[in-house]
Protein backbone atom coordinates (compact mmCIF):
# COMPACT_ATOMS: atom_id res chain seq x y z
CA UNK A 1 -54.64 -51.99 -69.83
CA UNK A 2 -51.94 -52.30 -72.95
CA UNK A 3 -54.59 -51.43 -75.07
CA UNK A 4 -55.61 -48.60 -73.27
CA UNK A 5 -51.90 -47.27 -72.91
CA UNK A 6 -51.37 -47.04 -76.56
CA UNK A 7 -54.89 -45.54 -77.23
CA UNK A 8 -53.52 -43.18 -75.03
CA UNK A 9 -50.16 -42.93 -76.92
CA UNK A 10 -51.87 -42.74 -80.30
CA UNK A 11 -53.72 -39.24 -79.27
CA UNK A 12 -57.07 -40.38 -77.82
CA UNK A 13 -58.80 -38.54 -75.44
CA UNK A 14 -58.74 -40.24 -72.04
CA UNK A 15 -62.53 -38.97 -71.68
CA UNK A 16 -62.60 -40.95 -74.91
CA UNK A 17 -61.91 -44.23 -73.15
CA UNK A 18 -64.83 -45.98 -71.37
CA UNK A 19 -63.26 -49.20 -68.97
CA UNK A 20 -65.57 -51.35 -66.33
CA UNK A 21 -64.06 -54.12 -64.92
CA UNK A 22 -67.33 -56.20 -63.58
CA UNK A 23 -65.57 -58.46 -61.74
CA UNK A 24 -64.94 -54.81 -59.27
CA UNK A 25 -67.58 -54.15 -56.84
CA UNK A 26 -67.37 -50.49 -57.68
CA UNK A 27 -70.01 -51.84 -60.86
CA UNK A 28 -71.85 -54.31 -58.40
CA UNK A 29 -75.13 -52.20 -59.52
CA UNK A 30 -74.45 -53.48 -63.24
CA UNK A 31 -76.49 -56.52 -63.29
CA UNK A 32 -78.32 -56.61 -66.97
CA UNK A 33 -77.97 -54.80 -70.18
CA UNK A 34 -80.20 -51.70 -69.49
CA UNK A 35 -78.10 -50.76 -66.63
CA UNK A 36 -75.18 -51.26 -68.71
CA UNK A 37 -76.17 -49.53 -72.10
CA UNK A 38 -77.50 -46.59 -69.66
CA UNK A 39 -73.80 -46.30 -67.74
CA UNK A 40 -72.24 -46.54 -70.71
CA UNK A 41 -74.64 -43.99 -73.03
CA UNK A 42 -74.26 -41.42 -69.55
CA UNK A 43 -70.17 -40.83 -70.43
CA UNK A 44 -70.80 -41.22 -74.49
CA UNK A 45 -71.13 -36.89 -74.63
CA UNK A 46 -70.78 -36.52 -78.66
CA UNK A 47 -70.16 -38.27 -82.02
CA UNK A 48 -66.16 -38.32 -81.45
CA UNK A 49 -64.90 -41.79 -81.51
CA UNK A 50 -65.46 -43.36 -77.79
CA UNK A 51 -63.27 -47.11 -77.01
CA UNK A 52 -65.32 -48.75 -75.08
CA UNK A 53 -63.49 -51.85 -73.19
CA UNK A 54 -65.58 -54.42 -70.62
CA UNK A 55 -64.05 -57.36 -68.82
CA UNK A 56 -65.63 -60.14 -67.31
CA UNK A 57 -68.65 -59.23 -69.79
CA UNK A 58 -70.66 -62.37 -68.57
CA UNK A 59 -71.81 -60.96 -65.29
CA UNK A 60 -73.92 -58.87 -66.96
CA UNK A 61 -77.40 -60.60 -68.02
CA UNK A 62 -78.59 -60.07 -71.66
CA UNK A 63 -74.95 -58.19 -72.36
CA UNK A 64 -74.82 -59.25 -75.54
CA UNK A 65 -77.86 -56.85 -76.55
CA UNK A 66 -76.33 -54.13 -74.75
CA UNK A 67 -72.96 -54.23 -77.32
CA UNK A 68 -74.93 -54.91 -80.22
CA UNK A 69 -76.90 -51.84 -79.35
CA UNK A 70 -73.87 -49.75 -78.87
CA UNK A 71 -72.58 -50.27 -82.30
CA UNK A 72 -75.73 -48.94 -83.83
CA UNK A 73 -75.62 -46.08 -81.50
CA UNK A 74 -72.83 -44.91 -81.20
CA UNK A 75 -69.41 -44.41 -82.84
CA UNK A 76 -66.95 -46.64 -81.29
CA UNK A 77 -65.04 -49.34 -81.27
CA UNK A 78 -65.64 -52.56 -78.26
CA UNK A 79 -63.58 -54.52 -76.71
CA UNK A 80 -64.70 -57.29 -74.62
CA UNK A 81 -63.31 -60.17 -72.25
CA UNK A 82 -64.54 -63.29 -70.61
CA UNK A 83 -64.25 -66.40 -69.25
CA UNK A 84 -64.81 -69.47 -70.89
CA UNK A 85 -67.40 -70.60 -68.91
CA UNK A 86 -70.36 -67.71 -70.54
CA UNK A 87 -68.58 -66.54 -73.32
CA UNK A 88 -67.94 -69.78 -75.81
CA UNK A 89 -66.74 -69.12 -78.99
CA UNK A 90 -70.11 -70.69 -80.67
CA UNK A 91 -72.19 -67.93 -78.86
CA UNK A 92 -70.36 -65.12 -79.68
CA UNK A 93 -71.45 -66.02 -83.50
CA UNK A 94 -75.11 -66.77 -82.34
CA UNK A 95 -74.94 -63.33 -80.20
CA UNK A 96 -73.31 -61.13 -82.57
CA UNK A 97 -73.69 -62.23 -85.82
CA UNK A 98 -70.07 -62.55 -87.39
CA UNK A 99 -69.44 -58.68 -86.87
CA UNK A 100 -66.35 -59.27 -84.36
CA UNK A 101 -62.69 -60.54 -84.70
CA UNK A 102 -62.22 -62.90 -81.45
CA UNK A 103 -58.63 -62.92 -80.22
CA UNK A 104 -58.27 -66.40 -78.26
CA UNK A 105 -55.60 -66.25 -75.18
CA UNK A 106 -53.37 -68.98 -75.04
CA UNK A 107 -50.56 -69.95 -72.25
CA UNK A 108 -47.13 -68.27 -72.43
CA UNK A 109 -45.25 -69.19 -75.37
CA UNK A 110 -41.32 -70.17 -74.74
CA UNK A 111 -40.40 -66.28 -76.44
CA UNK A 112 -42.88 -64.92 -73.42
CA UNK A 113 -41.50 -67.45 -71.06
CA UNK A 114 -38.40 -65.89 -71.49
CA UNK A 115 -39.58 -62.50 -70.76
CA UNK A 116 -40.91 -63.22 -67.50
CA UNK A 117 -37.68 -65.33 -66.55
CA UNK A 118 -35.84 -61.44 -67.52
CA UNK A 119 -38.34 -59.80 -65.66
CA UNK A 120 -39.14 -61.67 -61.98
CA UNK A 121 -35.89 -64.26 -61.93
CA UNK A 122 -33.02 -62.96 -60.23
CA UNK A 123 -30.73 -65.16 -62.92
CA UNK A 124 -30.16 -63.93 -66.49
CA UNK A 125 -31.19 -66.25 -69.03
CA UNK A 126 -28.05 -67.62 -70.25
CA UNK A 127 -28.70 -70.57 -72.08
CA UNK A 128 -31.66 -70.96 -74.09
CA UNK A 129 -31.70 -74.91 -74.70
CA UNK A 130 -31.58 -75.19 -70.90
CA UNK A 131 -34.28 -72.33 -70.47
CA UNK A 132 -36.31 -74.58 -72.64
CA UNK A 133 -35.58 -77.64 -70.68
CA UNK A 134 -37.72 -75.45 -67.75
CA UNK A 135 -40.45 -74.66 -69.76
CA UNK A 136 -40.95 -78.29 -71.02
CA UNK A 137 -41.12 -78.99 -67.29
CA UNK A 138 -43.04 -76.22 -65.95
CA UNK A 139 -45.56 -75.14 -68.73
CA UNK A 140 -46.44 -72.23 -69.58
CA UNK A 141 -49.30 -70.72 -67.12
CA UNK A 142 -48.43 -66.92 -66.36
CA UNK A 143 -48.74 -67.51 -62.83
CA UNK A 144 -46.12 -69.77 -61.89
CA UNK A 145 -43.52 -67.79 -63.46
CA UNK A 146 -44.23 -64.63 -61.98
CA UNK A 147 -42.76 -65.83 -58.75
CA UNK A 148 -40.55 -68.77 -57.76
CA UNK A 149 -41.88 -72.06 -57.03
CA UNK A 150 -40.39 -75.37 -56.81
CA UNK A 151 -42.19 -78.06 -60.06
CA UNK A 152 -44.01 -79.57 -57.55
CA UNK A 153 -45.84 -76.52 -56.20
CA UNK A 154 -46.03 -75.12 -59.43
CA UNK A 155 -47.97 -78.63 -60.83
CA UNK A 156 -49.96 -77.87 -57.49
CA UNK A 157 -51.32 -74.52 -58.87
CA UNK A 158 -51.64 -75.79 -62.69
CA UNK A 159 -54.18 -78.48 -60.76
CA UNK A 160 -56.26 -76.01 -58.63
CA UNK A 161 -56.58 -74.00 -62.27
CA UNK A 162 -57.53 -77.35 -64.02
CA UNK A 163 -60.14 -78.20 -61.32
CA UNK A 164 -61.78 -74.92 -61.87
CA UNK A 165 -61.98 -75.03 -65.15
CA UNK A 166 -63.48 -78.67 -65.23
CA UNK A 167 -66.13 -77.88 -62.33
CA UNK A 168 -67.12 -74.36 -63.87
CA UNK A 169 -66.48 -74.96 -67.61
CA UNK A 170 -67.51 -78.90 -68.06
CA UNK A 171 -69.21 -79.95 -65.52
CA UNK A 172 -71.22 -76.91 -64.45
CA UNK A 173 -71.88 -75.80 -67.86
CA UNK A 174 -72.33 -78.76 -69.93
CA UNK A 175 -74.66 -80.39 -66.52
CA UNK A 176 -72.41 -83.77 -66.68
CA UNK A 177 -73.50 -85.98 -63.80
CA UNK A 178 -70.83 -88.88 -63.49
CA UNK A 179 -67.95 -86.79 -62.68
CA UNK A 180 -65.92 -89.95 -62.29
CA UNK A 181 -66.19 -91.06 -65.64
CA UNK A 182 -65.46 -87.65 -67.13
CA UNK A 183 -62.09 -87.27 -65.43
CA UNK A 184 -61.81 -91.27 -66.92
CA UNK A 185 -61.99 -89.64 -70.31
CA UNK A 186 -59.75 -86.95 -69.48
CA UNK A 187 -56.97 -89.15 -68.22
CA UNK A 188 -57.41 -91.54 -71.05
CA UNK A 189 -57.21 -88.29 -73.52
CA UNK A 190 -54.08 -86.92 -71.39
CA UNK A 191 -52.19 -90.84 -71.91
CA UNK A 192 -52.65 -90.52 -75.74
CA UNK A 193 -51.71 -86.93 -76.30
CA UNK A 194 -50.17 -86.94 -80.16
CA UNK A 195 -51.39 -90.57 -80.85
CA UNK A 196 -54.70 -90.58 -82.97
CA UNK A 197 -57.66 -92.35 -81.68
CA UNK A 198 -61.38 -91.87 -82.47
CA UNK A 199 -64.33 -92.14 -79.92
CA UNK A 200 -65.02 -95.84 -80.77
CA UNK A 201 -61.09 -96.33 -79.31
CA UNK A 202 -61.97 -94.67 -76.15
CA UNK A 203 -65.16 -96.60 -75.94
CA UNK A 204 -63.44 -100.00 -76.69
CA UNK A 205 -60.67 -99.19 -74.10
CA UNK A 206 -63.49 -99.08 -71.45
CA UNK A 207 -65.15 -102.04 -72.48
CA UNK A 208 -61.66 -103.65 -71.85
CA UNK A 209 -61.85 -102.29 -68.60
CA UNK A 210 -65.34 -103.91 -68.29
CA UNK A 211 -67.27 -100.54 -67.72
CA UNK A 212 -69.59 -99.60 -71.11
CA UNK A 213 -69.83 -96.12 -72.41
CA UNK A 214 -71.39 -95.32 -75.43
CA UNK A 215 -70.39 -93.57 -78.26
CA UNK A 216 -72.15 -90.39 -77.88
CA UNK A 217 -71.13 -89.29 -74.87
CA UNK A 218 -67.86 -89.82 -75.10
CA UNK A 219 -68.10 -87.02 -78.40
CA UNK A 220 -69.92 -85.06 -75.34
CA UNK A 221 -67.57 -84.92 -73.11
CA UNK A 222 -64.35 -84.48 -75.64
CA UNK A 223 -66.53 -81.67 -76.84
CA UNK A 224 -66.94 -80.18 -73.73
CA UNK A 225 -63.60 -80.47 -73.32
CA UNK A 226 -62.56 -79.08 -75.88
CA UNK A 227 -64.93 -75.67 -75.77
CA UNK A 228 -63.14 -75.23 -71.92
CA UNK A 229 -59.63 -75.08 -73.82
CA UNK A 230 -58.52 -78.02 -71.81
CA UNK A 231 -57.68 -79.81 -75.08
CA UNK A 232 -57.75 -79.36 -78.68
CA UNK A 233 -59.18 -81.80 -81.65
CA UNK A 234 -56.20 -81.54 -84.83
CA UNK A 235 -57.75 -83.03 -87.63
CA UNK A 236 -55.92 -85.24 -90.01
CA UNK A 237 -55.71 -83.91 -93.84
CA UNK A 238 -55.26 -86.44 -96.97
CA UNK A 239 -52.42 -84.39 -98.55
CA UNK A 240 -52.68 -86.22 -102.14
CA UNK A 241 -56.76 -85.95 -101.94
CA UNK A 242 -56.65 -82.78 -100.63
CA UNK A 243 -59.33 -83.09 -98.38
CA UNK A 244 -59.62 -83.56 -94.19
CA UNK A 245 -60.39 -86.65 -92.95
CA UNK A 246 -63.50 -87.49 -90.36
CA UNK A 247 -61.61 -89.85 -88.15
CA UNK A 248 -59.37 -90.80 -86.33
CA UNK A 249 -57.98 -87.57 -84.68
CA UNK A 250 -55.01 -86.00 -82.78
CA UNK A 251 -55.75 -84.59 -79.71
CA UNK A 252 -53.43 -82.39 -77.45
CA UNK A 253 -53.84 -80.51 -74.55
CA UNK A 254 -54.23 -76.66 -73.63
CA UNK A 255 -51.05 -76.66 -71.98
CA UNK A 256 -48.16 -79.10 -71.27
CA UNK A 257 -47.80 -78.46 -67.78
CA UNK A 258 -51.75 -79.73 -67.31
CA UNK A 259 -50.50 -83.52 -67.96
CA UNK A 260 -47.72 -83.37 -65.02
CA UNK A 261 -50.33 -81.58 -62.90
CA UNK A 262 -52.39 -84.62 -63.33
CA UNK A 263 -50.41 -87.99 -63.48
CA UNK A 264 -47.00 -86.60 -63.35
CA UNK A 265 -43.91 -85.95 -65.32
CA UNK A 266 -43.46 -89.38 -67.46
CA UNK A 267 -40.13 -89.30 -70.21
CA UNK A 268 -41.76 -92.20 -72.29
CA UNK A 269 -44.32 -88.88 -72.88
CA UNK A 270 -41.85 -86.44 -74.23
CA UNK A 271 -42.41 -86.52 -77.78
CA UNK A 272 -46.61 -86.11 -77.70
CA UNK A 273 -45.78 -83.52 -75.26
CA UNK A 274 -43.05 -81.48 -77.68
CA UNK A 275 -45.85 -82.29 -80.04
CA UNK A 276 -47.95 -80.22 -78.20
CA UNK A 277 -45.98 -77.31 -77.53
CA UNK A 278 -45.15 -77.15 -81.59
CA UNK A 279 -48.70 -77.29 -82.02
CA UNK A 280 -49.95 -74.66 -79.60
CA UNK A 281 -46.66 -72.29 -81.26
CA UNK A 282 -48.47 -72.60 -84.59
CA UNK A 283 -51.98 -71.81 -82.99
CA UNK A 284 -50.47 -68.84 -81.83
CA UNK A 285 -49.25 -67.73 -84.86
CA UNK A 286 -52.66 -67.89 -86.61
CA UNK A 287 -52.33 -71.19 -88.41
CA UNK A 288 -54.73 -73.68 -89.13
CA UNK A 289 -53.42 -76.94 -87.80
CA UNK A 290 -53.92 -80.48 -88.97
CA UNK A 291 -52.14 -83.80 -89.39
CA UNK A 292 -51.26 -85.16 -92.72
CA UNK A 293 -51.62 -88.48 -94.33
CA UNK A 294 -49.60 -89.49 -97.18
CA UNK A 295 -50.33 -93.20 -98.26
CA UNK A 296 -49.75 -94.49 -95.17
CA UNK A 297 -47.02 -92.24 -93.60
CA UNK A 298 -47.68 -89.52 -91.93
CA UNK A 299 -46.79 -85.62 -91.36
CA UNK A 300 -47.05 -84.35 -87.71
CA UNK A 301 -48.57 -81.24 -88.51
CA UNK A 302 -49.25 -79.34 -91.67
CA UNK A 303 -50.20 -75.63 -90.88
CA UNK A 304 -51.75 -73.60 -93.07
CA UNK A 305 -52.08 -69.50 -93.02
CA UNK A 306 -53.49 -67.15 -96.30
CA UNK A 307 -51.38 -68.58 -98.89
CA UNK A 308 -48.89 -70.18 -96.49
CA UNK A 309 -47.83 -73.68 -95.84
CA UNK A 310 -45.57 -75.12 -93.30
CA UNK A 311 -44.87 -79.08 -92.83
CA UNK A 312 -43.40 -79.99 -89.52
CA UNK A 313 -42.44 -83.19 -87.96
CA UNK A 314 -41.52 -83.54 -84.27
CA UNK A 315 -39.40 -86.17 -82.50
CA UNK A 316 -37.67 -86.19 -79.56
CA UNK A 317 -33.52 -86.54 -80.76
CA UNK A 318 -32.20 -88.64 -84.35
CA UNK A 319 -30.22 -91.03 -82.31
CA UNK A 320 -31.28 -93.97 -84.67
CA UNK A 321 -31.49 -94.25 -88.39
CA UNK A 322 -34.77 -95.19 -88.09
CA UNK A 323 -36.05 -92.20 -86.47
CA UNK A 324 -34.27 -89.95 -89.50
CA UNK A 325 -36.02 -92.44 -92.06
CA UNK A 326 -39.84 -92.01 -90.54
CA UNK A 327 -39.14 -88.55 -89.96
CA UNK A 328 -37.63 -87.51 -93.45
CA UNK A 329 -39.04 -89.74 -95.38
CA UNK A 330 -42.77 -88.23 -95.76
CA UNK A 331 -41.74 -84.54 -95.94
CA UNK A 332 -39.27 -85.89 -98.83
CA UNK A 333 -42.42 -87.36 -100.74
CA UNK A 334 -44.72 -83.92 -101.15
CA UNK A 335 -43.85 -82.63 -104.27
CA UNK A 336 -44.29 -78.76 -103.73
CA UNK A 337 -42.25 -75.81 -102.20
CA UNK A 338 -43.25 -75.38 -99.01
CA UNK A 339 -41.24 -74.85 -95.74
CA UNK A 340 -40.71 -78.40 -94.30
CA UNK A 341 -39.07 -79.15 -90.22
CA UNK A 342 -37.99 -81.09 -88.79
CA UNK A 343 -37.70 -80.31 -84.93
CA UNK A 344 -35.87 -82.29 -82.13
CA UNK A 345 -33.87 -81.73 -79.06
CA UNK A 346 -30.63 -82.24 -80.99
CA UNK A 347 -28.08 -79.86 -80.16
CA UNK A 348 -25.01 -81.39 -82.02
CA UNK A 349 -26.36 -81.09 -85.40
CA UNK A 350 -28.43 -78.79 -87.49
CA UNK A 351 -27.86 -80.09 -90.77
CA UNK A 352 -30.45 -79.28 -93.86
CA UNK A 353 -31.26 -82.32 -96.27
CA UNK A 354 -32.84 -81.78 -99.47
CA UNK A 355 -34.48 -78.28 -98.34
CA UNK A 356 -36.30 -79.83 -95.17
CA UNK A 357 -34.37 -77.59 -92.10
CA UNK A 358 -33.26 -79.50 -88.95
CA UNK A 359 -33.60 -77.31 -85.73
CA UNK A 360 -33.72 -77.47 -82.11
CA UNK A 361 -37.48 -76.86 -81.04
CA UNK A 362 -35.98 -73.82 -78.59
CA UNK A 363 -34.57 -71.78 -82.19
CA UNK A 364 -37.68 -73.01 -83.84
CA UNK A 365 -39.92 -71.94 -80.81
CA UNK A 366 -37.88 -68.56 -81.59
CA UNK A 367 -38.41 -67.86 -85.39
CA UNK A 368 -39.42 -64.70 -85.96
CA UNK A 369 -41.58 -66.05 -88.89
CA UNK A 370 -41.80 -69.96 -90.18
């Protein structure tokens, strides 16, 4: 609908704009992709430039011939949503053969948590450290902040959209029979969120547990996992070799509120889950994410963008020397001029040392660019 409204403001011709909604029963009788290129080449009248937007584009069977037809045909530009469930990011390069820019949707970040706190909460956000303190807690799923719900009712709704996703998006889609062991995995996955493990760890922490699962479908189901969104795989990058690494793995979830939905709130988890909201930020922002090995210390993230570089290490507060040694002390070892973090919950201190910027994750979370 934003798009729309500033096609609109830019000077196109509303007649100009062609919009179906599948998910509407008005376009019930839209089944496959002749119906669809036939409803769509019906409105297309001459060779002006027509915007052509579908959601929900997987209820229509064989779509993906329909749009590649309409971009030999015609002259216009397509946009297209849908769920995770028909429209992974793997087909959409098998359907339409590199010729599209995908635009992933993530969870609110804490800027547009903000602006839904301004626009449906009664109280003006005052503080923004304490404002962050709520969206550590409560996540950042659109829903739950367009109205007013208690953190346990909110959790509630995070795990009815969790259990959809895993019935329609995992276990539907990827045909996975033991259902029990799958949401094994997942818990095991959720308890080591920003600690690396491979799948030999997983399958070792089983055998503990005297159940055996082997190797390859555990990569099955974290890959399945991963396509839903539920949680991403950060790869770890040898800084000095210059070259990413094939094991042992980071992996965080979608959002942080999906880990209280599904064994609670837990402090001993805060740092893997601020972690995971730093990581998620620079996803957002169009970085590529991995973690970094140096000797044998290591960077949280390093994210990389065009010619860009950031290095950013995450820890809950610097109460103890120790923490400011392991968190300094790899950032103070690369040897080139890139941006480096380091982001905590500190309030009473913001002090730079040696070019590496301390902040509180709420102003980092606020940067306009980093």
């Amino acid at each position: 609908m934003q798009t729309i409204e500033a096609l609109k403001q830019k000077g196109v011709n509303e007649k100009n704009i062609i919009y179906i909604n599948f998910e509407s029963f008005r376009y019930a009788e839209i089944t496959n992709a002749k119906q669809l290129y036939e409803k769509i080449a019906s409105k297309i009248v001459n060779n002006d430039r027509y915007y052509i937007l579908l959601d929900e584009i997987q209820e229509v069977d064989k779509w993906e011939k329909a749009i590649n037809s309409f971009r030999i045909d015609f002259n216009a530009d397509i946009y297209i949503t849908g769920s995770n469930s028909h429209l992974l990011s793997s087909e959409l390069a098998t359907y339409l053969s590199g010729r599209y820019i995908q635009i992933p949707v993530y969870t609110l970040s804490f800027s547009e948590f903000l602006d839904f706190r301004k626009e449906y909460s009664n109280n003006k956000v005052k503080d923004v450290y304490e404002e962050f303190e709520n969206y550590l807690r409560l996540g950042g799923f659109p829903s739950i902040h367009a109205g007013s719900y208690t953190n346990g009712q909110a959790y509630k709704i995070v795990y009815d959209i969790y259990s959809s996703v895993i019935l329609r998006d995992v276990i539907q889609r990827f045909k996975i029979r033991d259902i029990e062991l799958l949401e094994r995995v997942v818990r095991y996955v959720f308890d080591n969120i920003g600690n690396k493990f491979s799948a030999k760890n997983v399958a070792d922490y089983f055998k503990s547990q005297n159940r055996k699962l082997d190797l390859k479908t555990i990569y099955n189901y974290l890959n399945a996992l991963e396509s839903a969104y539920i949680i991403y795989r950060i790869q770890r990058y040898n800084i000095k070799g210059k070259e990413i690494l094939k094991t042992n793995e980071k992996y965080f979830l979608g959002d942080q509120s999906l880990l209280y939905a599904l064994t609670g709130f837990r402090d001993r988890q805060i740092a893997g889950v601020l972690e995971n909201i730093v990581m998620l930020e620079l996803k957002r922002r169009g970085y590529d994410v991995y973690v970094g090995k140096l000797d044998d210390l290591e960077v949280d993230f390093i994210a990389e963008k065009q010619n860009k570089k950031r290095y950013i290490q995450v820890a809950y507060k610097m109460t103890e020397k120790s923490t400011m040694d392991r968190e300094y002390r790899p950032l103070l070892k690369i040897n080139d001029n890139f941006p480096k973090y380091v982001i905590t919950m500190d309030r009473l201190w913001n002090d730079n040392m040696d070019g590496i910027e301390h902040k509180h994750i709420a102003d980092f979370l606020l940067l306009k660019e980093f």
